[in-house]
Protein backbone atom coordinates (compact mmCIF):
# COMPACT_ATOMS: atom_id res chain seq x y z
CA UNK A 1 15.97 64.70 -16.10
CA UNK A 2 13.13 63.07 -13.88
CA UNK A 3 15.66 60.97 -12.17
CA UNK A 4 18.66 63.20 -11.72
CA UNK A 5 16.46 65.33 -9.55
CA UNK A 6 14.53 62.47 -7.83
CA UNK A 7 18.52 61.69 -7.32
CA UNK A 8 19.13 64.85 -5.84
CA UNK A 9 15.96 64.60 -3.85
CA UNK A 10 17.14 61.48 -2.81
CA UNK A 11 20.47 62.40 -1.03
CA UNK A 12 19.22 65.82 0.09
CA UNK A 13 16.58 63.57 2.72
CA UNK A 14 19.46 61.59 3.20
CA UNK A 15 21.95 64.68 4.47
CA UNK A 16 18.79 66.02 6.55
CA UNK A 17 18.57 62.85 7.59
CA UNK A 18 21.60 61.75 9.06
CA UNK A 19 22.09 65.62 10.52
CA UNK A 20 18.91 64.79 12.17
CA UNK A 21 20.21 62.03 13.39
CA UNK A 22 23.45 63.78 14.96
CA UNK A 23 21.19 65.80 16.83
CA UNK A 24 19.03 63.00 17.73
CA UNK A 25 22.35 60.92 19.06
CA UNK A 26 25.12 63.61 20.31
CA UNK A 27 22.57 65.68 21.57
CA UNK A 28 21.39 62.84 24.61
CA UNK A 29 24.59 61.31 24.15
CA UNK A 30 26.03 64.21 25.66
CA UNK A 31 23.84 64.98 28.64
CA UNK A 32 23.86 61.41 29.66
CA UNK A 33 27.51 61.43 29.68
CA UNK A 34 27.08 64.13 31.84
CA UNK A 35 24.51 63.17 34.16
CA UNK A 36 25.57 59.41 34.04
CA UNK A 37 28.85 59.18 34.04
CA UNK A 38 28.78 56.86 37.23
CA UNK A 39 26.46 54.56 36.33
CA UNK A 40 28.01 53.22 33.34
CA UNK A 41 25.62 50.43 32.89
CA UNK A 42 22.41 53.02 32.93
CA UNK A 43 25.07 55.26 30.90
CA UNK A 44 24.94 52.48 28.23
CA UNK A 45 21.67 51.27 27.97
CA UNK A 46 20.72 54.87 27.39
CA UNK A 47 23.59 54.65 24.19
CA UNK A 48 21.84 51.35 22.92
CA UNK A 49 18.16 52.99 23.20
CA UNK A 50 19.59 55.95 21.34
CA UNK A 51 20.75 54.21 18.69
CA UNK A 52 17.60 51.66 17.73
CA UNK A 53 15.91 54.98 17.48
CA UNK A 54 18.28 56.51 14.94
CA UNK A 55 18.36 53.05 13.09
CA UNK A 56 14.38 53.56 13.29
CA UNK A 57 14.19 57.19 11.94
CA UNK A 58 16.99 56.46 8.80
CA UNK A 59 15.75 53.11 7.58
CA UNK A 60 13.02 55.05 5.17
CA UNK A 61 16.10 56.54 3.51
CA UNK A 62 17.55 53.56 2.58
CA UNK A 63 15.48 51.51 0.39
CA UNK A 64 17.58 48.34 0.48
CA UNK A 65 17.59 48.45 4.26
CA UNK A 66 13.52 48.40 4.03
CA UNK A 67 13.10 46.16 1.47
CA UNK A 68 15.56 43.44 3.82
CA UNK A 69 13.04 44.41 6.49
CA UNK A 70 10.32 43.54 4.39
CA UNK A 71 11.32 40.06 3.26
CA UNK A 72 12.84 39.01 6.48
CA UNK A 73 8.94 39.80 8.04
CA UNK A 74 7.56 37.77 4.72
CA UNK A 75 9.71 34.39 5.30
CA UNK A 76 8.97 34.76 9.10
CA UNK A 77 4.83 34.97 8.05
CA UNK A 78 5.91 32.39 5.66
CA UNK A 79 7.34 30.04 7.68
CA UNK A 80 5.12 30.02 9.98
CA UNK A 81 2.37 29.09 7.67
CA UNK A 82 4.12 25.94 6.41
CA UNK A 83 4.97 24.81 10.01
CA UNK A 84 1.16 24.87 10.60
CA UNK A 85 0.59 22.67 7.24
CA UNK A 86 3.25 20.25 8.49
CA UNK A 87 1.71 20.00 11.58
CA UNK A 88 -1.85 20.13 10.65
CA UNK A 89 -1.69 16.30 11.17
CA UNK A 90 -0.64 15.83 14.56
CA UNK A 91 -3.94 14.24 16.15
CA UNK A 92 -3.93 12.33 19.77
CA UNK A 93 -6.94 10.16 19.94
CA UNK A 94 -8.71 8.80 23.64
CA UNK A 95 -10.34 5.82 22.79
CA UNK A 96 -12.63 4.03 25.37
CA UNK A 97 -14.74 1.23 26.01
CA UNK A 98 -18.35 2.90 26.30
CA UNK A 99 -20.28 1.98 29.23
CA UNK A 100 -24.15 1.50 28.38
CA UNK A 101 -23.27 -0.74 25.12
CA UNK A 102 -24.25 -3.89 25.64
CA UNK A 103 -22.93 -7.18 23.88
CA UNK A 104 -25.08 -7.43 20.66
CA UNK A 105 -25.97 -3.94 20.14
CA UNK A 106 -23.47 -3.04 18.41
CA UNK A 107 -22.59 -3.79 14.31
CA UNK A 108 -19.01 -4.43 14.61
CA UNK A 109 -16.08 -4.53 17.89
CA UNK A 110 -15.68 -0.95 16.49
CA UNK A 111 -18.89 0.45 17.99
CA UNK A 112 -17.66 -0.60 21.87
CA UNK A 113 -15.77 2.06 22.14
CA UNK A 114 -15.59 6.01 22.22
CA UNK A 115 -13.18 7.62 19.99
CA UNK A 116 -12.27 11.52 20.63
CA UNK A 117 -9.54 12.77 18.92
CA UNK A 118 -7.93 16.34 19.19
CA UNK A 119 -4.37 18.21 17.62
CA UNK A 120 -1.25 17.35 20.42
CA UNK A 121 -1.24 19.59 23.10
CA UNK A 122 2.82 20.54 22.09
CA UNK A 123 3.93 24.53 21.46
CA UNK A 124 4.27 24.51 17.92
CA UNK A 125 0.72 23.07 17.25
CA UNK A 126 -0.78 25.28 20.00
CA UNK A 127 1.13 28.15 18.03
CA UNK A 128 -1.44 27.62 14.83
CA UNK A 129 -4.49 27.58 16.99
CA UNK A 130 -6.21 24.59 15.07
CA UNK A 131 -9.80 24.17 15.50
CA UNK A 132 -12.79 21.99 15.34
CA UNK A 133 -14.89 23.90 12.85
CA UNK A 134 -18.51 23.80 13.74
CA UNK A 135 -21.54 23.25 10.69
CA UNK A 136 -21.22 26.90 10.53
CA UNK A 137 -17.77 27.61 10.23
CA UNK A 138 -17.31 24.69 7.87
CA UNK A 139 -19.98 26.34 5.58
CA UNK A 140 -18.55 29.68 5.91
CA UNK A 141 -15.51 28.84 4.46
CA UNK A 142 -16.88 25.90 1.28
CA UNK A 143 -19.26 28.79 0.55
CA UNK A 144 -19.38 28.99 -3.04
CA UNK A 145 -16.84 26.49 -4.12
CA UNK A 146 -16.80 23.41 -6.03
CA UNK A 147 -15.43 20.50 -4.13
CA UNK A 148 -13.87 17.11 -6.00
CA UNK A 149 -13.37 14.01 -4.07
CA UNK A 150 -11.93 10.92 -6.14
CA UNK A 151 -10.97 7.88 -4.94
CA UNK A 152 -11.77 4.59 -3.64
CA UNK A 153 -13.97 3.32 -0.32
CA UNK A 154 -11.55 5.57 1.36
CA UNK A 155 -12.08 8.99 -0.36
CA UNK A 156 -15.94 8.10 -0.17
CA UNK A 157 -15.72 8.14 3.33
CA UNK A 158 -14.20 11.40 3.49
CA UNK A 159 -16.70 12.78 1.13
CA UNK A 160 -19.42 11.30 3.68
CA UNK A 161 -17.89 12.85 6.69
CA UNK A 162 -17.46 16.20 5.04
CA UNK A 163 -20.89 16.11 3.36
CA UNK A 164 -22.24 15.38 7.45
CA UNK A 165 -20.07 18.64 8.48
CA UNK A 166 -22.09 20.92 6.17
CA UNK A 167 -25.71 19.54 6.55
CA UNK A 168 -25.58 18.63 10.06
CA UNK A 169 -28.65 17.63 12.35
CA UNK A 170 -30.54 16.99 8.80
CA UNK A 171 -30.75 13.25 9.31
CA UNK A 172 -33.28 12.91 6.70
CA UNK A 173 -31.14 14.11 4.00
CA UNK A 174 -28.05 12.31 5.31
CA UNK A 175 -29.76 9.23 5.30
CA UNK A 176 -30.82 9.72 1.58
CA UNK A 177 -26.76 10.95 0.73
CA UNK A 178 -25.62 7.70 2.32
CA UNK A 179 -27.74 6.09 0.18
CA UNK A 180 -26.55 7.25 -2.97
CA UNK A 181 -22.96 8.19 -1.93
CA UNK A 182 -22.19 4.19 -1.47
CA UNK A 183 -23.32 2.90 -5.00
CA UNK A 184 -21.01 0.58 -5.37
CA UNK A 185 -18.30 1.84 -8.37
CA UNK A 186 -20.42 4.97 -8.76
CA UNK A 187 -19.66 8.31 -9.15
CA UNK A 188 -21.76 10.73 -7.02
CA UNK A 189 -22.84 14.54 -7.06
CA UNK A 190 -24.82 16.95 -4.83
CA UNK A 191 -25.70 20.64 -4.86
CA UNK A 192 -26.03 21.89 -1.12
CA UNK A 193 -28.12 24.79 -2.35
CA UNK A 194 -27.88 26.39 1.47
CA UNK A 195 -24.29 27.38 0.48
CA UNK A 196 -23.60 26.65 -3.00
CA UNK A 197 -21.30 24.44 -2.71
CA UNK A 198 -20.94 21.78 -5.15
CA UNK A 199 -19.60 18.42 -4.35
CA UNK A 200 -18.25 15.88 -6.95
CA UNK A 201 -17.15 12.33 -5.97
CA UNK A 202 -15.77 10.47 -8.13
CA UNK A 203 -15.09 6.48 -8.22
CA UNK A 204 -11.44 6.18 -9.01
CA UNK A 205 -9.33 3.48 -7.63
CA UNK A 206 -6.58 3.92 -9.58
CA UNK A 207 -3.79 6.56 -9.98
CA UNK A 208 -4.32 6.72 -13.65
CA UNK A 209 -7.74 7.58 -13.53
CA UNK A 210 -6.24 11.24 -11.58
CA UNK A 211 -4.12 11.71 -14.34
CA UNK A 212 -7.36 11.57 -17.05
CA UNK A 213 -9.54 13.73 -15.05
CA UNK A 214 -6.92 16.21 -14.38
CA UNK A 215 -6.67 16.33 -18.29
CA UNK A 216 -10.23 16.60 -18.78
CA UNK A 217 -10.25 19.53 -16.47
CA UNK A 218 -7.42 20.95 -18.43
CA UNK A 219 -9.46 20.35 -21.82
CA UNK A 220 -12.39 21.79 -20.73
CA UNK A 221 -10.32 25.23 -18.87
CA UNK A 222 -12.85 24.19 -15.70
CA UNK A 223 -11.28 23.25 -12.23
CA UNK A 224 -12.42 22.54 -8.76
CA UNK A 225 -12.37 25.00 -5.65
CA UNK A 226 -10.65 21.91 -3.29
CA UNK A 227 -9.59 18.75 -4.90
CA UNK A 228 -9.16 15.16 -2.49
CA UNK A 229 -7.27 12.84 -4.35
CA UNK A 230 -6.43 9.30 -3.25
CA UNK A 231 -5.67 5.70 -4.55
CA UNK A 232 -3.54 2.85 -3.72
CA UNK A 233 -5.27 -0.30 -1.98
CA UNK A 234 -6.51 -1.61 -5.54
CA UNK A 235 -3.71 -1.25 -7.67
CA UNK A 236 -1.69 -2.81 -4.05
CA UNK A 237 -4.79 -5.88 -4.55
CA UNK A 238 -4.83 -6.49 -8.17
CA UNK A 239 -1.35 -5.17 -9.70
CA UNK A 240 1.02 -5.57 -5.79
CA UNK A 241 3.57 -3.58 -7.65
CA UNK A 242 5.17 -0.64 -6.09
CA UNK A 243 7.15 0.29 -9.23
CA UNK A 244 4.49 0.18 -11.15
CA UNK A 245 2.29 2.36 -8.78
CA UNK A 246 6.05 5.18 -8.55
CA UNK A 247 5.61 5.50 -12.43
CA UNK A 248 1.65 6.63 -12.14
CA UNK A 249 2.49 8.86 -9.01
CA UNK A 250 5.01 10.42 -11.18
CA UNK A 251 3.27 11.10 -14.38
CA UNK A 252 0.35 12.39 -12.40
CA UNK A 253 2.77 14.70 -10.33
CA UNK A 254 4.06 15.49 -14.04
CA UNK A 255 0.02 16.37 -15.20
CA UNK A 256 -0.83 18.34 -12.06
CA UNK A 257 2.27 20.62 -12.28
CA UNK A 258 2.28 21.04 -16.24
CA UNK A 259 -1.80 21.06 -16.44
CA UNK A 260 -2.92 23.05 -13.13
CA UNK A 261 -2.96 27.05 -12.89
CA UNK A 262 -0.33 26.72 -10.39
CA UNK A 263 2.50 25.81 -12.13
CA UNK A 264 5.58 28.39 -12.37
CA UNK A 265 4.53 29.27 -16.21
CA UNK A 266 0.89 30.59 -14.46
CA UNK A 267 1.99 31.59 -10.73
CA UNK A 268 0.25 30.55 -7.73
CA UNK A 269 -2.99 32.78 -7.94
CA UNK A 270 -3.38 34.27 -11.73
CA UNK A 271 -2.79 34.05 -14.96
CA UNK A 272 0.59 35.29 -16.78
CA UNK A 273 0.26 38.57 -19.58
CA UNK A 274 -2.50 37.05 -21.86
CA UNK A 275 -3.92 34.21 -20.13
CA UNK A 276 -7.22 33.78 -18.19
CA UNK A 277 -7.99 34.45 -15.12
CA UNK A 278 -7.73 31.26 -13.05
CA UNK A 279 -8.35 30.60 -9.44
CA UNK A 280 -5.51 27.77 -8.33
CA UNK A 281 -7.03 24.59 -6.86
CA UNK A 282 -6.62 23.52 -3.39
CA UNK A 283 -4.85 19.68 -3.93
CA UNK A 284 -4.59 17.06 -1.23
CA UNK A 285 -3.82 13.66 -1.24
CA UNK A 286 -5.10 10.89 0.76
CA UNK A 287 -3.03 8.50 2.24
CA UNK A 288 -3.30 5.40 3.09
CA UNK A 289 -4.73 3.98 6.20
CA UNK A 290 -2.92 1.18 8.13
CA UNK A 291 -3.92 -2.08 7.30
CA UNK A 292 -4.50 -4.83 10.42
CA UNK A 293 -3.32 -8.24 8.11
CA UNK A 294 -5.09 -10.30 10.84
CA UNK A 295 -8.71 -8.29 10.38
CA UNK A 296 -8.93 -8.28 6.62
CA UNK A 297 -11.93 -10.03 5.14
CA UNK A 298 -10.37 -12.00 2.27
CA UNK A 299 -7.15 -14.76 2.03
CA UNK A 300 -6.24 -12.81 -1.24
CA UNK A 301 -6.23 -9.24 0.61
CA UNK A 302 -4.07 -11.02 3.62
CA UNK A 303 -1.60 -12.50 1.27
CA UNK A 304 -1.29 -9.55 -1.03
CA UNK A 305 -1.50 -6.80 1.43
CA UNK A 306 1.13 -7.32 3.87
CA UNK A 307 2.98 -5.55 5.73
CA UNK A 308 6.15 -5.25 3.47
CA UNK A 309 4.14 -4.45 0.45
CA UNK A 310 2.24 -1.50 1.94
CA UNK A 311 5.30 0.11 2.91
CA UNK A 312 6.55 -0.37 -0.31
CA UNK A 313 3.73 1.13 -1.39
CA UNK A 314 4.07 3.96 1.03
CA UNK A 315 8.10 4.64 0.02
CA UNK A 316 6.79 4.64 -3.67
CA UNK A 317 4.75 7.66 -2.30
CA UNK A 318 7.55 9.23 -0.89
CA UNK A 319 9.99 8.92 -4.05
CA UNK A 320 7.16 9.95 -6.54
CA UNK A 321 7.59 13.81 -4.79
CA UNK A 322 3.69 14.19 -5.11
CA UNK A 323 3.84 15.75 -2.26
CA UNK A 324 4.23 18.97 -0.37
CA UNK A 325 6.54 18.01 1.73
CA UNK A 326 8.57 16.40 -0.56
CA UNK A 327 8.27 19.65 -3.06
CA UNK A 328 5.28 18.24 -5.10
CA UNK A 329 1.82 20.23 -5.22
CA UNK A 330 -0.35 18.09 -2.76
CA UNK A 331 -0.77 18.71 0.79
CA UNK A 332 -0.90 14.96 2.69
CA UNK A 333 -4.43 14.25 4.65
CA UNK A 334 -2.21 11.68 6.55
CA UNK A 335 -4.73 8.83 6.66
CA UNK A 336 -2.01 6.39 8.13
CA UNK A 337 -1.06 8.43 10.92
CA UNK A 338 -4.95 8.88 11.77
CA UNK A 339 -5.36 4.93 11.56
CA UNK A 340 -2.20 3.99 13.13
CA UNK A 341 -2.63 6.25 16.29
CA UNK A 342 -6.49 5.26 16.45
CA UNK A 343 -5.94 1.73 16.21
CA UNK A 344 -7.40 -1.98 15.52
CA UNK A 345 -10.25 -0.80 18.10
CA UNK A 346 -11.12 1.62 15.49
CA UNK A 347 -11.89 -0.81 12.41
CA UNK A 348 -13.84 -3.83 12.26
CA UNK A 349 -12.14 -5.16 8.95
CA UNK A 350 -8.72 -3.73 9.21
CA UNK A 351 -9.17 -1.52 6.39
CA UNK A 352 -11.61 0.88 6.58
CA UNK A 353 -11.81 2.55 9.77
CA UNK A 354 -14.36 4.49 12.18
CA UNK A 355 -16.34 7.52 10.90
CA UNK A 356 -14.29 9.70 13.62
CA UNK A 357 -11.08 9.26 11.20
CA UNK A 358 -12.22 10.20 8.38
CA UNK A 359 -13.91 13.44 10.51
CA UNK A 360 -10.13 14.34 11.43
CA UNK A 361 -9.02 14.14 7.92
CA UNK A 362 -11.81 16.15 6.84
CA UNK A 363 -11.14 19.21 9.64
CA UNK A 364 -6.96 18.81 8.31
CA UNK A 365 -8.47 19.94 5.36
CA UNK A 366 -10.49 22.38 6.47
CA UNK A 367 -7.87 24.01 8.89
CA UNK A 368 -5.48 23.74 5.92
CA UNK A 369 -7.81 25.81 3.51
CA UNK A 370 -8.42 28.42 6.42
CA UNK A 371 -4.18 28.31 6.33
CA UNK A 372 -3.86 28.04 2.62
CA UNK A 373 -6.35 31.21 2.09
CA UNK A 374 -4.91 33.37 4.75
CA UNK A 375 -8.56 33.48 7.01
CA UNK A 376 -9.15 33.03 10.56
CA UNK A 377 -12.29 31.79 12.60
């Protein structure tokens, strides 16, 4: 009964609707055929404005026509969104010889020179208005959450850049974090009571060791805020397998997708009928940096480490579909594109680079989170 006369309803707004309309149309129609009549191309314009108007004032009465309205604004937010994550990597860098350094003062051929980096100056990165967050900003947005960083000497310098973000000009405490941070195999935590933030880093050089945490987590229904993943270098050292390394890239792809809160059984930001409520994870992965053969420290890393086997390495990435832009969960914190663009004056041993790289990779992130949870500085 309800809907036969919500029916009725219906197509009665619809009738006074499109009589509306008429009048809205015939009515200027009319005296601008009148008036107009020489100037056809005013004459027509006048028809065209007309009629956007009348498509303006009926699309409430069609549903369908509203809801296509709707979606087609939704993919165009949408898309826009993941062109800024694809392009959240594209960093210039100006790197310089400094000018008051003299020969001997410096720790490595590194410290010679000045490295500034910035996103490429191109439309569709000036379109997502990336920024430099400031100690701030950066605290602003981590406020709260509980941050994971696992790795190897790699993802331990991104935890050290990102941990320098948040406390800033406290030198003191940095010193003390530095410390700690570089145990060597160690796992490291800290409480940055300012901001409650919580960061984890954990010592994890290979791919399996993801895969057992991510379980754990699972196990114990307790996940991170933001999670950093990244491993490769030692299982490319001591295993120099790319197969091998594919197969653990794909059962962890398998673990994160069955395990996290984000998998299609959950949805992307809570819990089906009868689950809890879970907050999805923000994943990334690190890459790999480039490695300079000539510049690392050890015959074994030189003869292992090639060029051939680290891109086998990197296609073994690629086909493992870890990634976002390969549909996997994790959003790249291209490491390689950051080394290879800096260059061999930004590394002393060909493998692990200047502190201003791993400061890019940790404002991707950052500018990715602000994308990823719809904010805005």
């Amino acid at each position: 009964m309800l809907f036969a006369i919500s029916t009725e309803m219906m197509i009665g707004a619809v009738q006074l609707g499109v009589v509306a309309a008429c009048i809205v149309l015939l009515v200027p129609m009319a005296m601008a055929g009148w008036h107009l009549s020489r100037n056809k191309m005013l004459f027509f314009s006048g028809v065209l404005f007309i009629s956007l108007a009348v498509c303006v004032h009926l699309t409430p009465y069609f549903p369908a026509v509203s809801d296509l309205v709707t979606s087609v604004s939704s993919i165009v937010v949408f898309d826009h969104r993941v062109s800024c994550i694809n392009s959240v990597n594209e960093i210039v860098w100006d790197v310089k010889p400094k000018i008051h350094v003299q020969i001997g003062d410096a720790n490595s051929s590194s410290d010679y020179y000045d490295k500034n980096w910035d996103w490429a100056k191109t439309s569709k990165v000036s379109a997502c208005d990336f920024q430099k967050l400031s100690k701030s900003d950066a605290s602003d947005l981590l406020n709260g959450s509980w941050v994971v960083v696992s790795g190897d000497s790699q993802a331990r310098l991104v935890a050290l850049s990102l941990l320098n973000l948040v406390l800033g000009s406290d030198s003191t405490r940095m010193e003390s974090v530095r410390c700690d941070l570089f145990k060597r195999h160690s796992d490291y935590n800290i409480f940055v009571d300012e901001i409650g933030m919580k960061l984890d880093f954990i010592w994890a050089p290979y791919v399996t060791n993801f895969t057992s945490l991510i379980r754990e987590y699972k196990r114990k229904k307790s996940y991170p805020d933001v999670m950093v993943m990244g491993a490769g270098l030692w299982h490319m050292l001591h295993f120099t397998n790319a197969s091998d390394y594919n197969d653990d890239l794909r059962i962890l792809r398998n673990s994160v997708v069955s395990f996290l809160p984000f998998s299609s059984d959950l949805g992307t930001n809570g819990p089906v009928t009868g689950s809890e409520s879970i907050r999805s994870p923000h994943l990334f992965w690190l890459g790999m940096p480039v490695l300079i053969n000539s510049m690392l420290n050890t015959q074994e890393k030189r003869e292992k480490m090639g060029d051939a086997m680290w891109h086998a390495y990197d296609r073994a990435l690629g086909y493992s579909r870890l990634l976002r832009q390969t549909g996997g969960p994790l959003v790249l914190l291209d490491i390689e594109s950051l080394t290879w663009n800096c260059g061999p004056r930004c590394t002393a041993d060909g493998m692990h680079y200047d502190v201003a790289v791993y400061e890019a990779a940790v404002h991707v992130m950052l500018n990715t989170l602000l994308i990823e949870s719809h904010q805005k500085l």
